[in-house]
Protein backbone atom coordinates (compact mmCIF):
# COMPACT_ATOMS: atom_id res chain seq x y z
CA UNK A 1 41.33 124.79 117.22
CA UNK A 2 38.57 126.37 119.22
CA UNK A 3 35.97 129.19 118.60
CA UNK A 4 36.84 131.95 120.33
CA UNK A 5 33.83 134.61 118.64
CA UNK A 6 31.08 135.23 121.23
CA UNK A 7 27.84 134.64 120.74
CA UNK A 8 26.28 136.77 122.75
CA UNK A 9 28.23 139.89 121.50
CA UNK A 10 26.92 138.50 118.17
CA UNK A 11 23.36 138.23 119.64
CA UNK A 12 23.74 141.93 121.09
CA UNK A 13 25.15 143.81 117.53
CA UNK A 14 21.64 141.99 116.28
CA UNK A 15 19.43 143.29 118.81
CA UNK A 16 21.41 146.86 118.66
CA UNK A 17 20.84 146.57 115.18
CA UNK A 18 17.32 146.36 115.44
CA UNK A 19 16.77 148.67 118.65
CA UNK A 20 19.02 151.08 116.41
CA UNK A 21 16.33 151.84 113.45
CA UNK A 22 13.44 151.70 116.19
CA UNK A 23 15.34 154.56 117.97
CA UNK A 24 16.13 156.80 115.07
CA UNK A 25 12.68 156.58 114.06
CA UNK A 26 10.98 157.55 117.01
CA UNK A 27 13.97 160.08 117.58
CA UNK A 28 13.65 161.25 114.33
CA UNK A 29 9.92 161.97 114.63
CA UNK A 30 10.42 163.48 118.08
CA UNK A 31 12.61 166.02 116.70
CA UNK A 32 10.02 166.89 113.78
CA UNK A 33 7.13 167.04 117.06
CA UNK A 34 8.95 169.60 119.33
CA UNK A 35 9.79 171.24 116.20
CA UNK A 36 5.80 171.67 115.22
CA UNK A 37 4.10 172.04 119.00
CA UNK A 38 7.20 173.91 120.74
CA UNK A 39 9.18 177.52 119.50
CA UNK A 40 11.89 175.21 118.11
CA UNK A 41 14.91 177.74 117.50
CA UNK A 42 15.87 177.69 113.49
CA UNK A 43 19.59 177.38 114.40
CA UNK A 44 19.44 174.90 116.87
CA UNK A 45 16.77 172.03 114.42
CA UNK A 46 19.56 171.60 111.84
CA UNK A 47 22.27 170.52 114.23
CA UNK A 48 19.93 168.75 116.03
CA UNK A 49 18.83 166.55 113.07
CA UNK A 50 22.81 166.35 111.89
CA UNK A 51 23.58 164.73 115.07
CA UNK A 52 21.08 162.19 114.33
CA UNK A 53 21.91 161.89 110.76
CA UNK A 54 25.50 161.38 112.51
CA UNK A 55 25.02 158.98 114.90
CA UNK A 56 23.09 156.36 112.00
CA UNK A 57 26.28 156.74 109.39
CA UNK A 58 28.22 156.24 112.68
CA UNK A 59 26.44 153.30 113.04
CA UNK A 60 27.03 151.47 109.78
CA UNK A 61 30.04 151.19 110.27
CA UNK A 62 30.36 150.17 113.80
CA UNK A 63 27.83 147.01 113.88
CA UNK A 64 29.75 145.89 110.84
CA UNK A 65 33.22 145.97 112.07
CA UNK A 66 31.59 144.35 115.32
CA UNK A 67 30.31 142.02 113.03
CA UNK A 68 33.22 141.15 111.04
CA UNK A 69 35.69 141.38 114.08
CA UNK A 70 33.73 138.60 115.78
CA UNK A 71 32.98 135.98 113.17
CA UNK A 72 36.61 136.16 111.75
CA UNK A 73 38.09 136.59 115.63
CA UNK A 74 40.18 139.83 114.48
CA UNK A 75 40.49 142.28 116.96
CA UNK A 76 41.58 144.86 114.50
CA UNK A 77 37.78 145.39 113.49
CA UNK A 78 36.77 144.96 116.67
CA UNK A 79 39.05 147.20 118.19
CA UNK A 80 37.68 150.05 115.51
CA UNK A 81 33.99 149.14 116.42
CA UNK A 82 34.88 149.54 120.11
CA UNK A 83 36.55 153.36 118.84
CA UNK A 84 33.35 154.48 116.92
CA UNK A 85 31.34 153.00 120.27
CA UNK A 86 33.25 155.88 121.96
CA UNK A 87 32.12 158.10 119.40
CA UNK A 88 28.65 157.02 119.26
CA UNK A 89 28.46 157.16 123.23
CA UNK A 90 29.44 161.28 122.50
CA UNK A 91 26.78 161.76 119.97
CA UNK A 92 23.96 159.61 122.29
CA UNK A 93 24.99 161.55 125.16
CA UNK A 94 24.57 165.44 123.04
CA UNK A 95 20.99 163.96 122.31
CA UNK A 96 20.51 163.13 125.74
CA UNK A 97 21.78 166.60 127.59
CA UNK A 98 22.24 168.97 125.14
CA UNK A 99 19.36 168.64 122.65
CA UNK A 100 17.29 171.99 122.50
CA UNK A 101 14.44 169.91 124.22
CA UNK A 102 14.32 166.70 125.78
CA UNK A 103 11.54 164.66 126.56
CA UNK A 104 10.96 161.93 128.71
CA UNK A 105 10.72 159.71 125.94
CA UNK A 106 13.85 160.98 124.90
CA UNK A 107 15.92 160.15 128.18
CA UNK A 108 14.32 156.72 127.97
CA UNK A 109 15.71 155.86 124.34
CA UNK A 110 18.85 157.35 125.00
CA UNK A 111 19.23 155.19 128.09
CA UNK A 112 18.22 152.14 126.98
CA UNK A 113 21.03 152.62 123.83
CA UNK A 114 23.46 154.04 126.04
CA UNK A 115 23.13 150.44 128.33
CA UNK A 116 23.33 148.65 124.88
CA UNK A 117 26.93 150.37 123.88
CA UNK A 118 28.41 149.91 127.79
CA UNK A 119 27.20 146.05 127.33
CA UNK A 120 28.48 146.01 124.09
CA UNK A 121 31.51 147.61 124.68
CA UNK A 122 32.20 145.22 127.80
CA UNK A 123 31.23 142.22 125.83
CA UNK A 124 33.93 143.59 122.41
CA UNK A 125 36.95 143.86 125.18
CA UNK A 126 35.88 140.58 126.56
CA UNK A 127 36.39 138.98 122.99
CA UNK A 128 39.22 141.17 122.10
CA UNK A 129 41.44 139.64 125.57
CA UNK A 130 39.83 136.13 124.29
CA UNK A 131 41.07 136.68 120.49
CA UNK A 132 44.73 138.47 121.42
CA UNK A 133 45.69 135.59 123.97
C-alpha cells in the first residue's frame, strides 16, 4: 500500500504552527500599544482582544485535526481542519479590516497568515481528493 499523507501539508501545519505564536504575540502586544499611545475606545479593546483570544483556541484545534487527518490519511479530520480554516480566515480577516486601528504591521501579519491558510487550505483538499480516491 502506498502513503498517501503529504509532506508538505505536514511541513506547512509546522511552520503555521510556529508563525502562529509569533503572530499572536506581536498582535497581542500591538493591541496593548494602540491601546496606550492612541484614544483606544473602552468598548471596542475587549472585543478586540476576544477575537484574538478566539482565533488561538480556534487554532488548537485546527493544526491538530490537520495533523491527525494527515498522518492517519482520514479526511474526516481533515475535512474539520479545512471548516475551522474557514472560520479562522473570518476572524484573520475582522483583525485585518475591522480592528479599531490597524497598522501597517498589522496588514503585514495578517497577510502573511492569511497566504498560510489559502496554501494550507489548497494543500488539505489536495490530500483529501488523494485520501477519498
Amino acid at each position: 500500500s502506498s502513503q498517501l499523507s503529504s509532506l508538505p501539508l505536514h511541513i506547512l501545519l509546522h511552520v503555521n504552527g510556529v508563525y502562529y505564536v509569533f503572530y499572536f504575540s506581536a498582535t497581542l502586544a500591538m493591541i496593548i500599544y494602540k491601546s496606550q499611545v492612541f484614544s483606544y475606545p473602552d468598548d471596542f479593546l475587549a472585543p478586540d482582544l476576544a477575537v484574538l483570544f478566539l482565533t488561538a483556541i480556534l487554532e488548537v484545534p485546527r493544526l491538530y485535526l490537520g495533523f491527525k487527518g494527515n498522518l492517519t490519511e482520514a479526511e474526516a479530520p481533515l475535512g474539520l481542519s479545512l471548516g475551522l480554516t474557514v472560520g479562522s480566515v473570518l476572524l484573520c480577516v475582522y483583525l485585518l479590516l475591522w480592528q479599531t486601528y490597524v497598522l501597517w504591521a498589522d496588514v503585514l501579519l495578517n497577510a502573511v497568515l492569511l497566504s498560510a491558510y489559502g496554501l494550507e487550505s489548497g494543500l488539505k483538499v489536495m490530500a483529501i481528493a488523494a485520501f477519498v480516491s
